[in-house]
N, C-alpha and C. Protein backbone atom coordinates (compact mmCIF):
# COMPACT_ATOMS: atom_id res chain seq x y z
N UNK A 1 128.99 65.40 89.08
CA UNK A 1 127.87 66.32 89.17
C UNK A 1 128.18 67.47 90.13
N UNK A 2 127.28 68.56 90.03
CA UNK A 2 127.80 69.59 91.06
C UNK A 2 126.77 69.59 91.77
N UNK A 3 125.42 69.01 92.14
CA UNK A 3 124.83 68.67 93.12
C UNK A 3 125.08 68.91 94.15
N UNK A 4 126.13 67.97 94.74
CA UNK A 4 126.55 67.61 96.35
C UNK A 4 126.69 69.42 96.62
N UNK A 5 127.15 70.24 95.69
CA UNK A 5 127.43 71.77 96.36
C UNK A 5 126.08 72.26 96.85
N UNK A 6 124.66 71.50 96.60
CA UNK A 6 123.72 72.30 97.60
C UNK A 6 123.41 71.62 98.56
N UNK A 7 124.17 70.60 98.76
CA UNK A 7 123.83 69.86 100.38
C UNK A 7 125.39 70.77 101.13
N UNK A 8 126.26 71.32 100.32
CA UNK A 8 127.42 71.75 101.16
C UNK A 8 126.75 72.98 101.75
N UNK A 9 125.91 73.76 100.45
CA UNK A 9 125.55 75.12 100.97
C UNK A 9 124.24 75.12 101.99
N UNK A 10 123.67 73.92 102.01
CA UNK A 10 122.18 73.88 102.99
C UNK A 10 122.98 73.82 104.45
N UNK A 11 123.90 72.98 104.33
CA UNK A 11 124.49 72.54 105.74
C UNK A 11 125.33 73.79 106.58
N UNK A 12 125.42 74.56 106.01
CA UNK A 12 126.17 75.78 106.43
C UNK A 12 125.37 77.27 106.32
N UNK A 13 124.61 77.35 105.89
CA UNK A 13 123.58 78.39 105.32
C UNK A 13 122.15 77.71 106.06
N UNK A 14 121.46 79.22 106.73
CA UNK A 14 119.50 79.49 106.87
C UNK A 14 118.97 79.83 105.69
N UNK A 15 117.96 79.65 105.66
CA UNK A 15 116.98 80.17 104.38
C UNK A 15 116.77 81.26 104.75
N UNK A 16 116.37 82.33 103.55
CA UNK A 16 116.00 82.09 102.57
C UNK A 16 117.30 82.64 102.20
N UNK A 17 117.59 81.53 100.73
CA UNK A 17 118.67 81.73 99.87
C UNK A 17 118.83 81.33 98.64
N UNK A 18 119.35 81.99 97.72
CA UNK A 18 119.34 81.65 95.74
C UNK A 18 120.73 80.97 95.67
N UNK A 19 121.08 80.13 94.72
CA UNK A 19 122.36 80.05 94.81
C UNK A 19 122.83 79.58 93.23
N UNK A 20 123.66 79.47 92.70
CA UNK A 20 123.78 79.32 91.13
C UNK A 20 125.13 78.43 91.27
N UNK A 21 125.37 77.16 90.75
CA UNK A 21 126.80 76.15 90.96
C UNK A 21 126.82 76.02 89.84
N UNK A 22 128.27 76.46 88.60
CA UNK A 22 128.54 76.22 87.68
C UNK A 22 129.73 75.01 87.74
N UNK A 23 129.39 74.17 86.81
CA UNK A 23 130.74 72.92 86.63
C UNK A 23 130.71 72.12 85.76
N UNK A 24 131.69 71.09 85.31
CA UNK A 24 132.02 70.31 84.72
C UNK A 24 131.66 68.87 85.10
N UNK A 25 130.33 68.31 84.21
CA UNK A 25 129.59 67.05 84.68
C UNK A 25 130.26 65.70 83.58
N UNK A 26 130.56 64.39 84.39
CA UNK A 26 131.07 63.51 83.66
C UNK A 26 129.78 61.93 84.09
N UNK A 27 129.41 61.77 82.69
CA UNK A 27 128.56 60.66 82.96
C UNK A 27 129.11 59.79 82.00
N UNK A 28 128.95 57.93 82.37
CA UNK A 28 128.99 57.27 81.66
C UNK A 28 127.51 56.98 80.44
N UNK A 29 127.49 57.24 79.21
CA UNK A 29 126.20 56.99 78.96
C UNK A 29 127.35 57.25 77.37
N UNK A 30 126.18 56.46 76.33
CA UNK A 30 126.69 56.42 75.10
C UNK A 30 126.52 57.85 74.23
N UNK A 31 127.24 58.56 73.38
CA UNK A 31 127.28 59.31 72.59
C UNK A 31 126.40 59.27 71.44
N UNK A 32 126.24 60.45 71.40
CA UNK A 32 125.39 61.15 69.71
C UNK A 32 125.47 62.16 70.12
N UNK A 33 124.42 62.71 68.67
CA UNK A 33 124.39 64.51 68.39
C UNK A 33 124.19 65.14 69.25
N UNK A 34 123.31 64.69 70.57
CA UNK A 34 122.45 65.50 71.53
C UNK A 34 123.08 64.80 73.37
N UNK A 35 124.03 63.98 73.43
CA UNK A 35 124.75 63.26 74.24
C UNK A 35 125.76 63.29 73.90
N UNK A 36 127.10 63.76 75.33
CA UNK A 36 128.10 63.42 75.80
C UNK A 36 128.47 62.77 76.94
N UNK A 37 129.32 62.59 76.88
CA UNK A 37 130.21 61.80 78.36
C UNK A 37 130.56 62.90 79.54
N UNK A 38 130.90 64.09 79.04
CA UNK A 38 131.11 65.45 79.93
C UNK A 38 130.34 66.69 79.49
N UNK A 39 129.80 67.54 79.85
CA UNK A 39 129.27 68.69 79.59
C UNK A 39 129.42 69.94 80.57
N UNK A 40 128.92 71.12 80.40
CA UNK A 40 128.98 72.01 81.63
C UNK A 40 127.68 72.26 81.87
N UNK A 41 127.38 72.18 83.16
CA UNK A 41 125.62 72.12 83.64
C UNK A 41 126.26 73.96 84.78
N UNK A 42 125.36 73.89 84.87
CA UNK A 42 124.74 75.31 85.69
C UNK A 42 123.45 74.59 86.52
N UNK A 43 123.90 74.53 87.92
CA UNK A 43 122.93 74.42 88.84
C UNK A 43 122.41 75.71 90.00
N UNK A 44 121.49 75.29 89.85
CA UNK A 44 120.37 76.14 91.11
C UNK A 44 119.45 75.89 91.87
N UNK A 45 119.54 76.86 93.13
CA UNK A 45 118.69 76.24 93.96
C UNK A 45 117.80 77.45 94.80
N UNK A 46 116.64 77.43 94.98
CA UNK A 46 116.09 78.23 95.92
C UNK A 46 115.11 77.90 96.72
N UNK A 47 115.41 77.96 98.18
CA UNK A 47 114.92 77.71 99.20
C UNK A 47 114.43 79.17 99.74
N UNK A 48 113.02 79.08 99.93
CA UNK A 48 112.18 79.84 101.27
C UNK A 48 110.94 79.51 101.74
N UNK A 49 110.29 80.51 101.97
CA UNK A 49 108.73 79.97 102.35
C UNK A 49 108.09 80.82 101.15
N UNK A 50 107.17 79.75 101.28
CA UNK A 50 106.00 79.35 100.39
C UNK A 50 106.19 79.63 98.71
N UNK A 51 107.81 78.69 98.14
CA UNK A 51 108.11 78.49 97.18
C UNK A 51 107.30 77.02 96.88
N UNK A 52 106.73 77.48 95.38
CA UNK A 52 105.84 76.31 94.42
C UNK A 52 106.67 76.07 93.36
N UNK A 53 105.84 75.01 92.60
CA UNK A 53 106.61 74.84 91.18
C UNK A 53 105.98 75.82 90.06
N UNK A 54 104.90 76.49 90.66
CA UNK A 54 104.81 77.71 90.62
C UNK A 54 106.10 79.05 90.13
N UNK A 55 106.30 79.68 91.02
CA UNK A 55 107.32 80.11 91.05
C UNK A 55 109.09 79.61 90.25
N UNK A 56 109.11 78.24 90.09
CA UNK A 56 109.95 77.53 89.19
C UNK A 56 109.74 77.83 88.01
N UNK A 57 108.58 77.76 87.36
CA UNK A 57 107.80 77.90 86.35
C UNK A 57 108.08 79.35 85.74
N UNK A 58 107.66 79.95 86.37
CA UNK A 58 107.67 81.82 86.48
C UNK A 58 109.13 81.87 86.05
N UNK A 59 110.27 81.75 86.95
CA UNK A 59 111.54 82.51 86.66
C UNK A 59 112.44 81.24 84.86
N UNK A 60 112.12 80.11 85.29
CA UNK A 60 112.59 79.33 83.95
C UNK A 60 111.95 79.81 82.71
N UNK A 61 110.88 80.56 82.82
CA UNK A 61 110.45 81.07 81.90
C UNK A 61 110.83 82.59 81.70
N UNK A 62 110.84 83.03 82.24
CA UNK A 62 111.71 84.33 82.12
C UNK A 62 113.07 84.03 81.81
N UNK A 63 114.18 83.09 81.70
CA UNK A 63 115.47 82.79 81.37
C UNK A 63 115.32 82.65 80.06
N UNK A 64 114.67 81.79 80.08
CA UNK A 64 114.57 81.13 78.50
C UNK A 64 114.13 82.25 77.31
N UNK A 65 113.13 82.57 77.92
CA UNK A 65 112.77 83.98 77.26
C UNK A 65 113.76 85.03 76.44
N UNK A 66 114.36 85.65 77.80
CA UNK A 66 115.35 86.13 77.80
C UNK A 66 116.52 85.96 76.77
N UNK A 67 116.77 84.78 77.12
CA UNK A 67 118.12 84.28 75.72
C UNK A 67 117.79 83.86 75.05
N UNK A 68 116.49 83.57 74.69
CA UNK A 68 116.13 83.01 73.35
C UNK A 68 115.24 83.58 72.72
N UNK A 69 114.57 84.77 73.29
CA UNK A 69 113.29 85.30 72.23
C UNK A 69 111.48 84.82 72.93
N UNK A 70 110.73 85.67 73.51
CA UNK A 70 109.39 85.67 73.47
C UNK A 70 108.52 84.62 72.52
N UNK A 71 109.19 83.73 71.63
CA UNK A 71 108.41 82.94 71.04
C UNK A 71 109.02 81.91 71.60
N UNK A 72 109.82 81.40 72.49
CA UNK A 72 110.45 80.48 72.79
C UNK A 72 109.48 79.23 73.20
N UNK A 73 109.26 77.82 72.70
CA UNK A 73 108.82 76.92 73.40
C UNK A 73 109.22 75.95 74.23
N UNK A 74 109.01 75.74 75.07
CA UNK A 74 109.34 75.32 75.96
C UNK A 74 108.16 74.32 77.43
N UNK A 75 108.69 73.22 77.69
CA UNK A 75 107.23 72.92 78.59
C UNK A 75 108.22 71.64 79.86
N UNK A 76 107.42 71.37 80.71
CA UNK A 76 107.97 70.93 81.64
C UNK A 76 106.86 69.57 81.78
N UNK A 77 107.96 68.15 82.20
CA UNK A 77 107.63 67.06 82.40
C UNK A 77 108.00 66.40 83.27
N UNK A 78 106.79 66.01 83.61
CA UNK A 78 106.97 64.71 84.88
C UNK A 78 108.32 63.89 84.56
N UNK A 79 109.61 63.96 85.72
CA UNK A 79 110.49 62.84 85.83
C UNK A 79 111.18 62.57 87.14
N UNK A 80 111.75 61.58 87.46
CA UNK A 80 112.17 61.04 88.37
C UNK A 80 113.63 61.63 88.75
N UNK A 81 113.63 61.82 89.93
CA UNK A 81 114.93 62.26 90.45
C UNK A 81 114.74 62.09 92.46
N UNK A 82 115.90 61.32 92.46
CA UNK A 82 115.14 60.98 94.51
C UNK A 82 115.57 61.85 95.27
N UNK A 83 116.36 63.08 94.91
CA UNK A 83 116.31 64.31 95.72
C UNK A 83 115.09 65.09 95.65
N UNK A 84 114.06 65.00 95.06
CA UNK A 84 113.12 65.93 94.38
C UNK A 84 112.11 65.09 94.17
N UNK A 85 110.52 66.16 94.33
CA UNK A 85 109.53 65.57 94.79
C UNK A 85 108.56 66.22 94.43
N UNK A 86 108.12 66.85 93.24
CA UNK A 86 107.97 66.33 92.35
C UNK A 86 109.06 66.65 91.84
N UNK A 87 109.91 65.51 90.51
CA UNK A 87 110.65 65.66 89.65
C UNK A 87 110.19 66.44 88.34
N UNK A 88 110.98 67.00 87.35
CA UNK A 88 110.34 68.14 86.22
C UNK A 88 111.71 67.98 85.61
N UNK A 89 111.38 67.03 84.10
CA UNK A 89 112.24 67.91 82.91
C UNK A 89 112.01 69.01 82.08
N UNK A 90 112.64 70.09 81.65
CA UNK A 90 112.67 70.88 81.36
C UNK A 90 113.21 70.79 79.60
N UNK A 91 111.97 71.19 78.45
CA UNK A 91 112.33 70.54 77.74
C UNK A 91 112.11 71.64 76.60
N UNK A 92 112.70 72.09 75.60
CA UNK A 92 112.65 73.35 74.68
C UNK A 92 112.26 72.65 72.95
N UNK A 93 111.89 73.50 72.05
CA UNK A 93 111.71 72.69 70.71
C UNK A 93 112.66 73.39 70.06
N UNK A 94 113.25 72.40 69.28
CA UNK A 94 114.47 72.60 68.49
C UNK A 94 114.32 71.75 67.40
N UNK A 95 114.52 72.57 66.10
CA UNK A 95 114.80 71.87 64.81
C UNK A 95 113.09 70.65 64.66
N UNK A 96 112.18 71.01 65.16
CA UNK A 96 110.96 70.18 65.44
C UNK A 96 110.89 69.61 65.80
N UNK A 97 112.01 69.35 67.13
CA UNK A 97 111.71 67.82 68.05
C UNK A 97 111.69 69.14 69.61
N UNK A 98 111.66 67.89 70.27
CA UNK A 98 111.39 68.54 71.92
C UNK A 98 112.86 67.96 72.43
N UNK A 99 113.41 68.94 73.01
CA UNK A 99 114.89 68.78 72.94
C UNK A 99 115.16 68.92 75.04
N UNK A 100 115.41 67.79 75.93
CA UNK A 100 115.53 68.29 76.68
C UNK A 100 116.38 68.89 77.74
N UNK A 101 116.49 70.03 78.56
CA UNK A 101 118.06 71.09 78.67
C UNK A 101 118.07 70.78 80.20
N UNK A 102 117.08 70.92 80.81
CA UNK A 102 117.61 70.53 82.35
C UNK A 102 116.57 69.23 83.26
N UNK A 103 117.38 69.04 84.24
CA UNK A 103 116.03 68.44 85.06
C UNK A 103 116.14 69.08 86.18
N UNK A 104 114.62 68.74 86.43
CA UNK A 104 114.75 69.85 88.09
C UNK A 104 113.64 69.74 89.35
N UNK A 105 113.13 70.23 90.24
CA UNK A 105 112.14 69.71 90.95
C UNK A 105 111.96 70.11 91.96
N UNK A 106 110.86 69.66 93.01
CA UNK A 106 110.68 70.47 94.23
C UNK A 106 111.92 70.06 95.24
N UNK A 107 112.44 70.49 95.83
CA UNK A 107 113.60 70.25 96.81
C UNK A 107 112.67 69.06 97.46
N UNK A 108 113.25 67.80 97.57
CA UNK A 108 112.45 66.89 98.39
C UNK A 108 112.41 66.99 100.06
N UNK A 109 111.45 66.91 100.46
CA UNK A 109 111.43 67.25 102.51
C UNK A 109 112.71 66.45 102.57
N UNK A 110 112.44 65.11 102.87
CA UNK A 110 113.86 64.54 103.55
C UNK A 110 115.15 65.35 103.19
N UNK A 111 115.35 65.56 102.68
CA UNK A 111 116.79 66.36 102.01
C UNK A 111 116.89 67.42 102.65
N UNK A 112 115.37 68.47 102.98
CA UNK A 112 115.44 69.50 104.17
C UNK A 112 115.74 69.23 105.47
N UNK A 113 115.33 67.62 105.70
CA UNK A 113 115.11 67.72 107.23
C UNK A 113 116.85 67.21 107.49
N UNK A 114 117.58 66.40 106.59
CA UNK A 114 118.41 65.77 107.05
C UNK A 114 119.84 67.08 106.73
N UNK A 115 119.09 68.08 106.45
CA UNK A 115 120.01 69.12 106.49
C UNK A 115 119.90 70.27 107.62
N UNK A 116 119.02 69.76 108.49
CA UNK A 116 118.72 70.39 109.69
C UNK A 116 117.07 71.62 109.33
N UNK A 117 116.83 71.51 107.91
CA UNK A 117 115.69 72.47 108.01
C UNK A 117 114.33 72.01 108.21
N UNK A 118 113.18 72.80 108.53
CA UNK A 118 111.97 72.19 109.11
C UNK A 118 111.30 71.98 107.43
N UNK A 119 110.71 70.97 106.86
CA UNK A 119 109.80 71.05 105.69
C UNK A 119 108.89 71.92 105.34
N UNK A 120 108.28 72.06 106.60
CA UNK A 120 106.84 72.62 106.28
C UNK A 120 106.74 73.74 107.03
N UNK A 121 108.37 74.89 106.98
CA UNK A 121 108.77 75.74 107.13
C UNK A 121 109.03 76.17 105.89
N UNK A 122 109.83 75.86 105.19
CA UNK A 122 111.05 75.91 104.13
C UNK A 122 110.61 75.06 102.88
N UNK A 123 110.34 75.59 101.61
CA UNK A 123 110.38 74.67 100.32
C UNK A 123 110.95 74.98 99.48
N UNK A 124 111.56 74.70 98.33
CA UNK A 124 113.02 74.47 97.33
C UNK A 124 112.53 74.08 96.46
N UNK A 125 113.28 75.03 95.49
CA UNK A 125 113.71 73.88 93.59
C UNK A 125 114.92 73.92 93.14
N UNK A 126 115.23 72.58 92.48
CA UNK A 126 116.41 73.23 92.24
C UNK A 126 116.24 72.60 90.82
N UNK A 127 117.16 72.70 90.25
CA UNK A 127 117.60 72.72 88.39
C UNK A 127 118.67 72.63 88.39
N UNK A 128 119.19 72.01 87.00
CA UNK A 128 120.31 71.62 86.63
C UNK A 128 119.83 71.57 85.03
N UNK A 129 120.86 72.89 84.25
CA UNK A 129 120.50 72.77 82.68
C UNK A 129 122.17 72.63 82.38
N UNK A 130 121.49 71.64 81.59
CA UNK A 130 123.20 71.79 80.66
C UNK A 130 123.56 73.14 79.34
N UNK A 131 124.56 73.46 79.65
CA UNK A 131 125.13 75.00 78.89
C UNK A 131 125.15 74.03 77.62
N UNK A 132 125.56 72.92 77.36
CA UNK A 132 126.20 72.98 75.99
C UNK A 132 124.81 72.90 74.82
N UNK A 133 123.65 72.18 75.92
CA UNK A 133 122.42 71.92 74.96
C UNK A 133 121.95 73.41 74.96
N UNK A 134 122.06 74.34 75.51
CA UNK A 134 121.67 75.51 75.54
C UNK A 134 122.25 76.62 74.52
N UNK A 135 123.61 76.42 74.19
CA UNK A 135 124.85 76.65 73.39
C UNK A 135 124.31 76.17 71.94
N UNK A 136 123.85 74.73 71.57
CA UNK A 136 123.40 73.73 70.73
C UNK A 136 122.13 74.79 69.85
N UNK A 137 121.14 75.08 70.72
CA UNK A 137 119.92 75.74 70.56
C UNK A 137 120.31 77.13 69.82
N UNK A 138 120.74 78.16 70.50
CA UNK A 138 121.08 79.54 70.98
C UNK A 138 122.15 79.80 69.30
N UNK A 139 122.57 78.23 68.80
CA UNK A 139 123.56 78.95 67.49
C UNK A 139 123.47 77.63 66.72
N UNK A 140 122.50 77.21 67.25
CA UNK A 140 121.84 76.11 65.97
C UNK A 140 123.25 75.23 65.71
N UNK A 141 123.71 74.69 66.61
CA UNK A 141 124.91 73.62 66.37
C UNK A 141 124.45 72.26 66.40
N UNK A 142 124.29 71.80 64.93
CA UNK A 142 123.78 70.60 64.84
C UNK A 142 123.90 68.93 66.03
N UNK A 143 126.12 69.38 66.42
CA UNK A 143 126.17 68.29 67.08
C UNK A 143 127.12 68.39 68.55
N UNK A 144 126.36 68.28 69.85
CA UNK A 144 127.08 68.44 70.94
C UNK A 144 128.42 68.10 71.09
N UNK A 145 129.29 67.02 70.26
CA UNK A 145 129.96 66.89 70.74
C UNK A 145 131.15 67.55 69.95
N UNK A 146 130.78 68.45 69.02
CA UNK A 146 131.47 69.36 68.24
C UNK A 146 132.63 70.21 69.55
N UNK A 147 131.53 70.61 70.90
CA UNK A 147 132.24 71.17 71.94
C UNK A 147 133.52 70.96 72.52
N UNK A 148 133.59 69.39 72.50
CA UNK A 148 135.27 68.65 72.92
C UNK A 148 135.89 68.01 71.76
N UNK A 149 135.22 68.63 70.37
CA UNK A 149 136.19 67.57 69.16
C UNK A 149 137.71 68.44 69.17
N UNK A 150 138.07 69.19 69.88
CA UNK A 150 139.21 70.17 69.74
C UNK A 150 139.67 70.79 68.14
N UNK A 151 138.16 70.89 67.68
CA UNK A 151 138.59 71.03 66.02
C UNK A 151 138.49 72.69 66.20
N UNK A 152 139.11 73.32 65.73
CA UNK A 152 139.66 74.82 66.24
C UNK A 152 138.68 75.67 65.26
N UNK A 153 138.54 74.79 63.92
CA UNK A 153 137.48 75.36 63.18
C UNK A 153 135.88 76.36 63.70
N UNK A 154 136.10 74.90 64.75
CA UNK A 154 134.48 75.07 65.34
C UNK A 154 134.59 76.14 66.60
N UNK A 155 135.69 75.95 67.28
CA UNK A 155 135.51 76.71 68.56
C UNK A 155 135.90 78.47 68.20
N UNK A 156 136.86 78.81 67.31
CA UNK A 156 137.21 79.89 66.97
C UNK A 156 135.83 80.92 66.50
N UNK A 157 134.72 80.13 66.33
CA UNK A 157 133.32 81.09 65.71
C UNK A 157 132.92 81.43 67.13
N UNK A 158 133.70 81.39 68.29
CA UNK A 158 132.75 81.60 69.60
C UNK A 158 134.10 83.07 69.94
C-alpha cells in the first residue's frame, strides 16, 4: 500500500498541506472482472483547519465530474478503515451496478496526535482510488485484469 507515505509526510511536515502518493498496491484476495492481486491506487491527503467530509465530498465530486462527464453517478458509504473516523467508500455506477473506486475518510485523531499534531486543531481526509477501476469505467473495459494479461492486443489501444 502507499499509505505509510502519509504518516512519512505528517511526521516531517505542519499543516496545512495537500499531498497526492501514486503507486503500485499488492493484496492477497481472489481474482475476477472487478479484482486483482496488484493495481495502481493514487492516494491523498488533506490536512487543515476546519476540514469536513464536507469538503471531501465537494472536491471528489469535482474529479469525477471532471473525467467522466456532469452526469456522473456516484455516492459515498459508510465503511471501516482504523486510520479513519468516519470511514467512506467511494462508489460510481457502471454498466448498472454500483462499482466501488476508492475508500477514504476523516483522518482519524489518534493518527494526528501520534504524529505530533493537536486534533482539535487540525482535521484530514484522505482517499485512496484505484486507477485501474477508474481506467475500467473511463473506456468501458469489461475486465480488470486485462491490465497485467501482457496481451499487447489490449494495451496497444492506450
Amino acid at each position: 500500500h502507499t499509505s505509510p507515505m502519509q504518516i512519512r509526510y505528517m511526521e516531517t511536515h505542519q499543516p496545512p498541506f495537500q499531498i497526492i502518493v501514486p503507486g503500485r498496491v499488492f493484496r492477497y484476495e481472489a481474482t475476477d472482472a472487478s479484482h486483482e492481486t496488484t493495481f495502481t491506487q493514487v492516494e491523498g491527503l488533506m490536512v487543515g483547519e476546519n476540514i469536513s467530509l464536507a469538503n471531501f465530498k465537494f472536491i471528489i465530486e469535482k474529479f469525477l465530474k471532471k473525467l467522466f462527464g456532469e452526469k456522473t453517478e456516484f455516492e459515498l458509504r459508510p465503511s471501516y478503515y482504523p486510520f479513519t473516523e468516519p470511514g467512506v467508500d467511494v462508489y460510481m455506477k457502471w454498466r448498472g451496478r454500483w462499482l466501488e473506486v476508492a475508500g477514504s475518510g476523516m483522518v482519524h485523531p489518534k493518527v494526528f496526535e501520534a504524529v505530533g499534531y493537536n486534533p482539535y486543531e487540525w482535521q484530514g481526509f484522505a482517499f485512496g482510488f484505484g486507477l485501474n477501476r477508474l481506467a475500467m469505467i473511463k473506456y468501458n473495459i469489461p475486465d480488470i485484469r486485462l491490465f497485467y494479461s501482457g496481451d499487447l492486443r489490449f494495451i496497444q489501444q492506450f
